[in-house]
C-alpha atoms as a PDB file:
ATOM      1  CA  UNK A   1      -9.382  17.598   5.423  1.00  0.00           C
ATOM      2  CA  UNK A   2      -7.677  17.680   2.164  1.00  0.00           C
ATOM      3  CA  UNK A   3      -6.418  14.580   0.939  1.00  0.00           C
ATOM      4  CA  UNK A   4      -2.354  13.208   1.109  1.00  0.00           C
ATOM      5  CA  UNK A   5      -1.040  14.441  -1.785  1.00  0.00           C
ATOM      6  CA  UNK A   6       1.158  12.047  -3.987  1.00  0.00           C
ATOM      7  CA  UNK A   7       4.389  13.032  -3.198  1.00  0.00           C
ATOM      8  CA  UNK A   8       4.363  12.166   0.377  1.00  0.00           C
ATOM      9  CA  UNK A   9       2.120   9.251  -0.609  1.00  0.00           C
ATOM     10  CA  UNK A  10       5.112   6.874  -1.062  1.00  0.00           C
ATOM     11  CA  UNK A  11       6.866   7.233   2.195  1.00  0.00           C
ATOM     12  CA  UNK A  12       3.469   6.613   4.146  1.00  0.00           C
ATOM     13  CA  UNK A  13       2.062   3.587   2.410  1.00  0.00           C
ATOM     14  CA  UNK A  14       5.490   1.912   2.769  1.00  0.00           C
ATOM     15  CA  UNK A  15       5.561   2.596   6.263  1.00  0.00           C
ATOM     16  CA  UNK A  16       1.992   1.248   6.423  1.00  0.00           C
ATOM     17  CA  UNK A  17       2.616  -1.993   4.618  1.00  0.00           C
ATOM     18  CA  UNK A  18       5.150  -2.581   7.289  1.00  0.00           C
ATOM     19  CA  UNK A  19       3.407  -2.366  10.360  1.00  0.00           C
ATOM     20  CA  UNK A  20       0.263  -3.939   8.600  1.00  0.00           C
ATOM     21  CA  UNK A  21       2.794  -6.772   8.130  1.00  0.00           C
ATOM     22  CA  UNK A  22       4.236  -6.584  11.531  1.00  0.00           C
ATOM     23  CA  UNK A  23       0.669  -6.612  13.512  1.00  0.00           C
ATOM     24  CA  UNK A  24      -2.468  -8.621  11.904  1.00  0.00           C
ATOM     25  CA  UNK A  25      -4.350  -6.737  14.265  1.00  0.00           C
ATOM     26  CA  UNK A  26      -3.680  -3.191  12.345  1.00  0.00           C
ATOM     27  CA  UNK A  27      -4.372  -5.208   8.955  1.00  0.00           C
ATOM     28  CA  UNK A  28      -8.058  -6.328  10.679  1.00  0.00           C
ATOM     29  CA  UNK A  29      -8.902  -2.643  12.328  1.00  0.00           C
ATOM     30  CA  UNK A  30      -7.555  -1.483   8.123  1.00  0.00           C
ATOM     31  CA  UNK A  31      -9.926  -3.706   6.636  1.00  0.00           C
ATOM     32  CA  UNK A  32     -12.879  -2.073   8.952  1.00  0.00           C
ATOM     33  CA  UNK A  33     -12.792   1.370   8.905  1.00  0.00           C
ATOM     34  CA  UNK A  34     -10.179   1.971   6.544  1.00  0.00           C
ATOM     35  CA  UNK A  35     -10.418   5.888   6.537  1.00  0.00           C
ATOM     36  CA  UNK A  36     -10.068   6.430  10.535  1.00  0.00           C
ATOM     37  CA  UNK A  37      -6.837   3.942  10.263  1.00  0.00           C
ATOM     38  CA  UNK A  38      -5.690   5.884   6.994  1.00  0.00           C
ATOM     39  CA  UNK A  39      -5.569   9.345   9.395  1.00  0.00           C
ATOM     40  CA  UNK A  40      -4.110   7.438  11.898  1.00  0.00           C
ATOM     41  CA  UNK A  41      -1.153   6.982   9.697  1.00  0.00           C
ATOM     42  CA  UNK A  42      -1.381   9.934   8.777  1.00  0.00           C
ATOM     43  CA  UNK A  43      -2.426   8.648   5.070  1.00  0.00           C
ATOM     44  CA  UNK A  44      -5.875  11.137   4.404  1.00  0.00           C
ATOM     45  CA  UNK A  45      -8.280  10.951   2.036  1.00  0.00           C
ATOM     46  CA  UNK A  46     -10.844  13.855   1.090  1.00  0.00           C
ATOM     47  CA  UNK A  47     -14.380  13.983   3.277  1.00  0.00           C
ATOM     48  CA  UNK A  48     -17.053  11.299   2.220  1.00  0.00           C
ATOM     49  CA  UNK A  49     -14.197   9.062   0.349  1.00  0.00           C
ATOM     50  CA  UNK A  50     -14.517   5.517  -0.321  1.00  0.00           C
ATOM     51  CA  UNK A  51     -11.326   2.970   0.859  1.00  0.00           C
ATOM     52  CA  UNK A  52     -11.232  -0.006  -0.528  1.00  0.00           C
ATOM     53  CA  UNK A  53      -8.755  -2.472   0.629  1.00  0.00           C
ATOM     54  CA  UNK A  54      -7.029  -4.934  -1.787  1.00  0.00           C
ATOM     55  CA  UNK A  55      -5.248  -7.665  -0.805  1.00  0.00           C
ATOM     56  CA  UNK A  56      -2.904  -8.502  -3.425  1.00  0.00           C
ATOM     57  CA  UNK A  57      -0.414 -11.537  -3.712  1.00  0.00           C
ATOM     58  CA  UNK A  58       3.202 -10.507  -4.465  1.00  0.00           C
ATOM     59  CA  UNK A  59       4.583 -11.093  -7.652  1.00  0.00           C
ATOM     60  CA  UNK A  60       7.262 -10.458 -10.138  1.00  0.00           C
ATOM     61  CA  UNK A  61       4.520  -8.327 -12.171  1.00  0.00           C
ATOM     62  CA  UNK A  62       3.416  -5.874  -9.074  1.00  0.00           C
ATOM     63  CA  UNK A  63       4.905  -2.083  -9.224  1.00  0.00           C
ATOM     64  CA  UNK A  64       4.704   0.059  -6.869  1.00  0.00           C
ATOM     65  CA  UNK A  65       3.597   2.636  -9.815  1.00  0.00           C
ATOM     66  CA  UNK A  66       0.580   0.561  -9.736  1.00  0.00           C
ATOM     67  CA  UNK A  67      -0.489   2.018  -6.320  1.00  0.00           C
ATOM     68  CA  UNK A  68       0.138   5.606  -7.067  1.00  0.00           C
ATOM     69  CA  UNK A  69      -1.620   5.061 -10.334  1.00  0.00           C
ATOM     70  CA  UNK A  70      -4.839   4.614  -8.065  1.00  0.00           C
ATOM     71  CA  UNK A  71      -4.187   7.108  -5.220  1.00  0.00           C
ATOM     72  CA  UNK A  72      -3.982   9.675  -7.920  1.00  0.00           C
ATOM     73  CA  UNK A  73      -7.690   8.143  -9.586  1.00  0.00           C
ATOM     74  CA  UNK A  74      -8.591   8.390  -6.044  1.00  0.00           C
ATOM     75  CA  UNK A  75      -7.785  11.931  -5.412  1.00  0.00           C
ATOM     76  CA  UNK A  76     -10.050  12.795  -8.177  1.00  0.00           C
ATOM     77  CA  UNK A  77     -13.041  10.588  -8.186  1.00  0.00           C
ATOM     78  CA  UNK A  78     -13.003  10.077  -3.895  1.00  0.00           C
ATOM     79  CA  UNK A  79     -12.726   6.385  -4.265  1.00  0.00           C
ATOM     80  CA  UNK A  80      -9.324   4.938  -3.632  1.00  0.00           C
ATOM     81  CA  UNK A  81      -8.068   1.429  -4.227  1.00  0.00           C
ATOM     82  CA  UNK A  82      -5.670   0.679  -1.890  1.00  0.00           C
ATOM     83  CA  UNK A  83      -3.541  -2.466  -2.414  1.00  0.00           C
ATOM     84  CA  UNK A  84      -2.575  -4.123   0.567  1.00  0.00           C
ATOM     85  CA  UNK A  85       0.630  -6.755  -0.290  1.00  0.00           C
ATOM     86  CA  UNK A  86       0.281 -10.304   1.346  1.00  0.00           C
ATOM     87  CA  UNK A  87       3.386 -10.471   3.540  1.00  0.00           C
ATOM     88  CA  UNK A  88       5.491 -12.850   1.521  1.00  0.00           C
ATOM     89  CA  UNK A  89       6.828 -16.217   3.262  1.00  0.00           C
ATOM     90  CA  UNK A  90      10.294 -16.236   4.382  1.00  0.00           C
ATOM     91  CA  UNK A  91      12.708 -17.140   1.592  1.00  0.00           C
ATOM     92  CA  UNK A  92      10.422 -16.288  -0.843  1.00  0.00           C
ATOM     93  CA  UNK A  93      12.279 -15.230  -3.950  1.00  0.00           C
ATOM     94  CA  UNK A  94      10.107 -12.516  -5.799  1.00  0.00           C
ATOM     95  CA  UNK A  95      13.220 -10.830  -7.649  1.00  0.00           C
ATOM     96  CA  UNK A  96      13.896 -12.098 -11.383  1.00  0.00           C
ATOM     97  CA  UNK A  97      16.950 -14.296 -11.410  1.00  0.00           C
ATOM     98  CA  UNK A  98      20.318 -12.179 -12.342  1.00  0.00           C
ATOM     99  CA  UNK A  99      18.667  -8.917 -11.556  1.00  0.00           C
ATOM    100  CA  UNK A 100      20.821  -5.820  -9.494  1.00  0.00           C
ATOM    101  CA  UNK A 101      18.176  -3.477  -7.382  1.00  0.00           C
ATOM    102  CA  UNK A 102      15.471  -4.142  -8.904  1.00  0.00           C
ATOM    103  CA  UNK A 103      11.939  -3.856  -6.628  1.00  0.00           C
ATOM    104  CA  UNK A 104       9.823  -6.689  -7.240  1.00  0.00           C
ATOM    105  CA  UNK A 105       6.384  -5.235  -5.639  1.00  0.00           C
ATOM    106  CA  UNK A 106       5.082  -1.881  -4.097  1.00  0.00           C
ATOM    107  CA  UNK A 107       5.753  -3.053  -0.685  1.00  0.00           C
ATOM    108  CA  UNK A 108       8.578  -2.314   1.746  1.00  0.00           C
ATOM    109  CA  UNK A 109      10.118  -5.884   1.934  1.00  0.00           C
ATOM    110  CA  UNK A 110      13.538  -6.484   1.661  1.00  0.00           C
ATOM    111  CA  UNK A 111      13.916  -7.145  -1.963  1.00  0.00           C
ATOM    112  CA  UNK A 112      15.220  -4.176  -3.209  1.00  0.00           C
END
């Protein structure tokens, strides 16, 4: 099976940071056997690739051009880094003070 191709990359690992947020369990089963949870969500990677799963700490710093920066290294060498945001506490404030639409990480919170 071929594997997602970028452009419908961004739609899919949003979605996935969101229910990885909403249900520890799907985070735990992720951490396992990344590439059967990957097809679940219909997020696929090439035959014999390498997941790894990287749990990254918010910040002001994170992009989500940092994640399709290693999907696309991952389409071409089969191993794929796949950054995983820590859900962030409620009330955290992760947005630059005075900025206007600006997103602060590569995940879908509400900070955009």
């Amino acid at each position: 099976m071929p594997a997602t191709n970028i452009q419908d990359f961004p739609r899919l690992y949003a979605d996935l940071v969101e229910k990885v947020w909403d249900d520890p369990a799907l985070l735990l089963r992720l951490q396992e056997n990344p590439v059967r949870i990957l097809a679940v969500e219909n997020i696929t990677v090439q035959e014999g690739a390498i997941v790894n799963i990287i749990m990254r700490k918010l910040d002001r710093e994170s992009k989500l051009s940092d994640q399709f920066l290693l999907w696309e290294i991952g389409l071409e060498t089969g191993v794929f880094d796949l950054i995983i945001p820590i859900k962030p506490e409620p009330g955290a404030v992760l947005i630059p003070e005075g900025a206007i639409n600006v997103r602060c990480c590569s995940c879908p919170c509400c900070c955009t």
